[in-house]
C-alpha atoms as a PDB file:
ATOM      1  CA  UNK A   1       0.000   0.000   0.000  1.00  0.00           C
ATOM      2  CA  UNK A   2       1.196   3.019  -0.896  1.00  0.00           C
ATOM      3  CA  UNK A   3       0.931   5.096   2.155  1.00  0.00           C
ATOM      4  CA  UNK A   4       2.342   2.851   4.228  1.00  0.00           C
ATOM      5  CA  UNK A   5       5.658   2.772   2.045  1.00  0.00           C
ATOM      6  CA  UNK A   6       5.490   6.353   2.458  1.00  0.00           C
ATOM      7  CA  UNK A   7       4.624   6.496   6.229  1.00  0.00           C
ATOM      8  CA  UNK A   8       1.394   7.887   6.014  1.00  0.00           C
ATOM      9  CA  UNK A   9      -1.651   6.787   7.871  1.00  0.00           C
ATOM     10  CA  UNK A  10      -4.791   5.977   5.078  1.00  0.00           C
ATOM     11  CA  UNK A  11      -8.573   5.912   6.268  1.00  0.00           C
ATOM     12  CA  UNK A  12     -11.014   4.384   3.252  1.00  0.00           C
ATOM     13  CA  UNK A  13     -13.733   6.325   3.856  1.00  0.00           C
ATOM     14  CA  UNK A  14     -15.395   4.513   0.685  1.00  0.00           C
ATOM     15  CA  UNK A  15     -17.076   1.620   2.984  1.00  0.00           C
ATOM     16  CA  UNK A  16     -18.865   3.532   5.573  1.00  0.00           C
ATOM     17  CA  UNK A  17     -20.522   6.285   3.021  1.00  0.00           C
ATOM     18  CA  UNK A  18     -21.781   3.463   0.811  1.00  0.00           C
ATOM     19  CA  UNK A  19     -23.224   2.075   4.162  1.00  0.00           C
ATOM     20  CA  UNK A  20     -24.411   5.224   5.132  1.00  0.00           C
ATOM     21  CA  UNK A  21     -26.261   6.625   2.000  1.00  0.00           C
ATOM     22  CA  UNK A  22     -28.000   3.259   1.620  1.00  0.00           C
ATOM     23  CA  UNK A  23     -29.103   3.244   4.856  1.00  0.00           C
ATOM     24  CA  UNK A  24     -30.059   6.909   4.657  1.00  0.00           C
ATOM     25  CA  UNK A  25     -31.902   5.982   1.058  1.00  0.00           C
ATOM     26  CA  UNK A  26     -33.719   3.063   2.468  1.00  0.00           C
ATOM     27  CA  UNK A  27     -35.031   5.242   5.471  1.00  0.00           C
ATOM     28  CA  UNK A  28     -36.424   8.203   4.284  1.00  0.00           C
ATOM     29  CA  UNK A  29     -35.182   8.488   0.613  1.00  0.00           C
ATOM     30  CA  UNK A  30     -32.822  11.118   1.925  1.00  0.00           C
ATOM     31  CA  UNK A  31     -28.976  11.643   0.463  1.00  0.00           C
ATOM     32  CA  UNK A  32     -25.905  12.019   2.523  1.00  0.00           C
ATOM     33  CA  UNK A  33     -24.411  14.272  -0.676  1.00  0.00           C
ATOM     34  CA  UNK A  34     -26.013  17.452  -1.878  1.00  0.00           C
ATOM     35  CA  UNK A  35     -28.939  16.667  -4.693  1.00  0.00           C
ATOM     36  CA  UNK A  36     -27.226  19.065  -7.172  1.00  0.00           C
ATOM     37  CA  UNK A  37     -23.698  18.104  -6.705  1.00  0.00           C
ATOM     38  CA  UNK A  38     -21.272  15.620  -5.317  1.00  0.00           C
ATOM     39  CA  UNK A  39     -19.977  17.164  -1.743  1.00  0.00           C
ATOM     40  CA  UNK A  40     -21.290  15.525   1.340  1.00  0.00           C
ATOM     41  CA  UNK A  41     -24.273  17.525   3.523  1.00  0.00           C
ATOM     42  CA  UNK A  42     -24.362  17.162   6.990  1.00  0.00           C
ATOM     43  CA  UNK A  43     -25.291  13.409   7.368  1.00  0.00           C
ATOM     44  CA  UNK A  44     -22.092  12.505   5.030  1.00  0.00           C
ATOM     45  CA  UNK A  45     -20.053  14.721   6.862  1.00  0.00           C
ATOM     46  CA  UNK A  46     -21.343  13.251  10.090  1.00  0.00           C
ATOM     47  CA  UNK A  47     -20.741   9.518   8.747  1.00  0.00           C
ATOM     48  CA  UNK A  48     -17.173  10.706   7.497  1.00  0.00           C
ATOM     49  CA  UNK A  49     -16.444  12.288  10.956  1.00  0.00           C
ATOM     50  CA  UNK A  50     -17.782   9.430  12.870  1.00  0.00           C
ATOM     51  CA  UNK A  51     -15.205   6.837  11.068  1.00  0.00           C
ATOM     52  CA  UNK A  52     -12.346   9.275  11.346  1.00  0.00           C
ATOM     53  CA  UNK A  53     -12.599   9.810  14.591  1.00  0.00           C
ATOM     54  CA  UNK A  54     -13.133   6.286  15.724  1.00  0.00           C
ATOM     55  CA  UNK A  55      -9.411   5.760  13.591  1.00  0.00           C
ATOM     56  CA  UNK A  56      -8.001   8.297  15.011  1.00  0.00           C
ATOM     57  CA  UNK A  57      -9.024   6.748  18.472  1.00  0.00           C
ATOM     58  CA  UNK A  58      -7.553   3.492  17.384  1.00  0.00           C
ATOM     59  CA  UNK A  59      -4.131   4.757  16.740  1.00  0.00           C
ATOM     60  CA  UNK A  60      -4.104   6.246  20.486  1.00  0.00           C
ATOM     61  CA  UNK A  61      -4.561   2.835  21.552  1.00  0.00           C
ATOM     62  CA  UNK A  62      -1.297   1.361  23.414  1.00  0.00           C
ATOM     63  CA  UNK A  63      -2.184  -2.183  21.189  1.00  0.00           C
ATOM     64  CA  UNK A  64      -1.788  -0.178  18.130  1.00  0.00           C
END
């Protein structure tokens, strides 16, 4: 992986907003993206937050 040759910590974000705007879909037909263009609204931003701070968590831990 490439960022770990270089020494740089990589969070795939791809997973969790899949997840998250089909769970979003399914429940009230809502988006976590903007209807007219590609950038996350608050519920992807939440979903991306969530994940990175739950990583960022995870490297604190001593196991890590």
């Amino acid at each position: 992986h490439l960022c770990a040759e270089r020494g740089f910590h990589f969070i795939d974000l791809k997973p969790t907003l899949l997840e998250e705007a089909r769970r979003e879909y399914e429940e009230s037909r809502g988006l976590i993206w903007w209807a007219d263009d590609t950038h996350w609204n608050g519920q992807g931003q939440r979903a991306a937050a969530r994940v990175i701070y739950q990583d960022l968590l995870a490297l604190q831990r001593p196991d890590k």
